[in-house]
Every structure is written in C-alpha cells, then in structure tokens.
N, C-alpha and C. Protein backbone atom coordinates (compact mmCIF):
# COMPACT_ATOMS: atom_id res chain seq x y z
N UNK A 1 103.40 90.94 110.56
CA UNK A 1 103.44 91.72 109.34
C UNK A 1 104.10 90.92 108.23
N UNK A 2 104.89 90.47 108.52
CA UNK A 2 106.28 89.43 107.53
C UNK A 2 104.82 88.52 106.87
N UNK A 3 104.12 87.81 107.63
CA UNK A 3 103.61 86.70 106.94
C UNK A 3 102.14 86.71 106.03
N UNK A 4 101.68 87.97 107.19
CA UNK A 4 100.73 88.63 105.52
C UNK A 4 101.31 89.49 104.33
N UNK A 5 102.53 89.69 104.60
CA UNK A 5 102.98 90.25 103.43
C UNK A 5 103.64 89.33 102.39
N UNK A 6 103.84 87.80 102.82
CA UNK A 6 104.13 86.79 102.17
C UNK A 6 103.34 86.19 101.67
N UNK A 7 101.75 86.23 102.57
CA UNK A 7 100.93 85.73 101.57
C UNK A 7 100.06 86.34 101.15
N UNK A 8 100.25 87.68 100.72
CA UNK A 8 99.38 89.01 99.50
C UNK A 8 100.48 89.00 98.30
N UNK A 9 101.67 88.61 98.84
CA UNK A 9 102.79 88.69 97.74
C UNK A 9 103.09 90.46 97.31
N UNK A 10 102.28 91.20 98.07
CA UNK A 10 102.66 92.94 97.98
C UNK A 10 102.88 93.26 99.37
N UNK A 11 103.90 94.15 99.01
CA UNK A 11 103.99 95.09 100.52
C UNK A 11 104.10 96.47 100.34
N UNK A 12 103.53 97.51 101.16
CA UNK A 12 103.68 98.89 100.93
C UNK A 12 104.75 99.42 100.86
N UNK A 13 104.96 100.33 99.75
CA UNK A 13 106.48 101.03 100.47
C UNK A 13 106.41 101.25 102.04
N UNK A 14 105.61 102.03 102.65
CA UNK A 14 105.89 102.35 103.88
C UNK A 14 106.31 101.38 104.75
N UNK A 15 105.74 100.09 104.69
CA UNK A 15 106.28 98.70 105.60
C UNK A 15 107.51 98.48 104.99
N UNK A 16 107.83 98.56 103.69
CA UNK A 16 109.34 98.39 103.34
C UNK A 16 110.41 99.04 103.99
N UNK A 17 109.87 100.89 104.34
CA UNK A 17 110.53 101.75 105.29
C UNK A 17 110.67 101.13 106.50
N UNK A 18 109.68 100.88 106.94
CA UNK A 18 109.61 100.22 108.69
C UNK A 18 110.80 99.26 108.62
N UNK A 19 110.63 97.96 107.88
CA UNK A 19 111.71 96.76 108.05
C UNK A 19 112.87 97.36 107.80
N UNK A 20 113.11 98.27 106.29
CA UNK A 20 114.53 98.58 106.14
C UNK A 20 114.95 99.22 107.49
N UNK A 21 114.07 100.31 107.96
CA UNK A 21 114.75 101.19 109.29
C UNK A 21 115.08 99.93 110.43
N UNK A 22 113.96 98.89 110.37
CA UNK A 22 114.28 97.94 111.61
C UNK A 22 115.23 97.11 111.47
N UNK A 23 115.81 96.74 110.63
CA UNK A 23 117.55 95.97 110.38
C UNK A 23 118.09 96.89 110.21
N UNK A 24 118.63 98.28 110.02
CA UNK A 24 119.17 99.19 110.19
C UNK A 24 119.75 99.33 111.50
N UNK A 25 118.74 99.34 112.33
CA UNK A 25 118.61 99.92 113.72
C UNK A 25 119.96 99.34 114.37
N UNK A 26 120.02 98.00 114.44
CA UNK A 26 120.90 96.87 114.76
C UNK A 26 120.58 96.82 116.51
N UNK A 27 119.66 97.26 117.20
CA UNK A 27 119.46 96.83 118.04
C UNK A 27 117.98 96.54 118.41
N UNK A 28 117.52 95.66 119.80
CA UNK A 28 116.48 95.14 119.74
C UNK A 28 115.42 94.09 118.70
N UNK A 29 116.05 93.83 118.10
CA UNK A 29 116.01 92.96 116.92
C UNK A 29 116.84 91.41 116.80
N UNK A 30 116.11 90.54 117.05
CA UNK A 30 116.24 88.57 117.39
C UNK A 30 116.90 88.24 115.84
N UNK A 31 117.65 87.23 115.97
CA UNK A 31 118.35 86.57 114.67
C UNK A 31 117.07 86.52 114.05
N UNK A 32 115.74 86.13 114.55
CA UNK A 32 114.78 85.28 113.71
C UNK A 32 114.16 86.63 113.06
N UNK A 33 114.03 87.44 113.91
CA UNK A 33 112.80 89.07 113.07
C UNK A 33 113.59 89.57 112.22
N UNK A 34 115.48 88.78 112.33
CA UNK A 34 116.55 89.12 111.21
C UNK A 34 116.24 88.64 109.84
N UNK A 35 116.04 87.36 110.09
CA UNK A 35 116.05 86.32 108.78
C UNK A 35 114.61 86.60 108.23
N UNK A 36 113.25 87.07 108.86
CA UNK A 36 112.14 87.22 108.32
C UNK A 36 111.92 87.93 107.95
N UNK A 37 113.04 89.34 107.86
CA UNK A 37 113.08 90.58 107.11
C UNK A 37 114.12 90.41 106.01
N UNK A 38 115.07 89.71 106.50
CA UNK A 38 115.88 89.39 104.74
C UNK A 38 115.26 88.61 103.98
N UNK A 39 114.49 87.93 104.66
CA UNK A 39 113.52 86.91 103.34
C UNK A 39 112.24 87.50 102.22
N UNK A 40 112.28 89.07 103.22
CA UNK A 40 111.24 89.79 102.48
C UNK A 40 111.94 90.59 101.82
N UNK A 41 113.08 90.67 102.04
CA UNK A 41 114.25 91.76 100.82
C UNK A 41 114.61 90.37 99.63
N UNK A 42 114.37 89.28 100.17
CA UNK A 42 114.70 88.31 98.96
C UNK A 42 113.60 88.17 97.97
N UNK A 43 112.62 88.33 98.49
CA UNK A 43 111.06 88.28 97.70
C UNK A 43 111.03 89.13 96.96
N UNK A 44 111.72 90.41 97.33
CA UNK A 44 110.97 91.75 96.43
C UNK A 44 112.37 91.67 95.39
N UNK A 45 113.45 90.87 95.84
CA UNK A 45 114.72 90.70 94.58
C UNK A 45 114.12 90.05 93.28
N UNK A 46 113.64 89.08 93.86
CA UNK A 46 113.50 87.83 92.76
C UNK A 46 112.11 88.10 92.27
N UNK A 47 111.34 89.13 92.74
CA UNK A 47 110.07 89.49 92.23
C UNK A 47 108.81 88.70 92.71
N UNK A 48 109.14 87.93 93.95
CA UNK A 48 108.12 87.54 94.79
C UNK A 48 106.91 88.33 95.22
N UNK A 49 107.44 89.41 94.89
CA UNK A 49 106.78 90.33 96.58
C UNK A 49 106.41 91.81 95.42
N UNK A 50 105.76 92.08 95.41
CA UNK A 50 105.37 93.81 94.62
C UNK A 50 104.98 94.77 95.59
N UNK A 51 105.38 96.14 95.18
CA UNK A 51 105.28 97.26 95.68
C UNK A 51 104.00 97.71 95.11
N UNK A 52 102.99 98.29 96.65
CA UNK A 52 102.24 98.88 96.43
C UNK A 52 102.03 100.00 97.09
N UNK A 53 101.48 101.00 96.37
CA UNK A 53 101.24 102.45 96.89
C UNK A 53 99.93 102.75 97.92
C-alpha cells in the first residue's frame, strides 16, 4: 500500500485511517512498516502526498 501511494503521490483518507490506527496500535507492527508509515505522514507534511476522497 505505502509504495503505490508514493507513487500516485495521493492517498485516501480512509488508508490514512488504516496507517494512523496501525502506528497507533503499537503492536504487531516491524521498525520497517514503522518508518514506511512515518514517511507517508512526512509526504502529506511537506505536501508530497494529497488527500483524496
């Protein structure tokens, strides 16, 4: 999911729900599915990444 959403440069709110709830969770979740979900909270900071409905 992380890497087509890196290269459409949009992600749905609803997948935004999914990742936020899945680093939330704090369990079952690898350093790496860590860093590939903060990199998609860094995209949508700096305006990498757009919200689509």
């Amino acid at each position: 999911m992380v890497d087509r959403i890196v290269a459409s440069g949009k992600i749905a709110r609803r997948e935004h729900l999914v990742l936020t709830s899945a680093i939330l969770s704090d369990d079952k979740i690898s350093e790496e599915d860590r860093h590939q979900i903060n990199r998609i909270f860094d995209y949508i900071q700096i305006g990498r990444l757009k919200f689509i409905d």
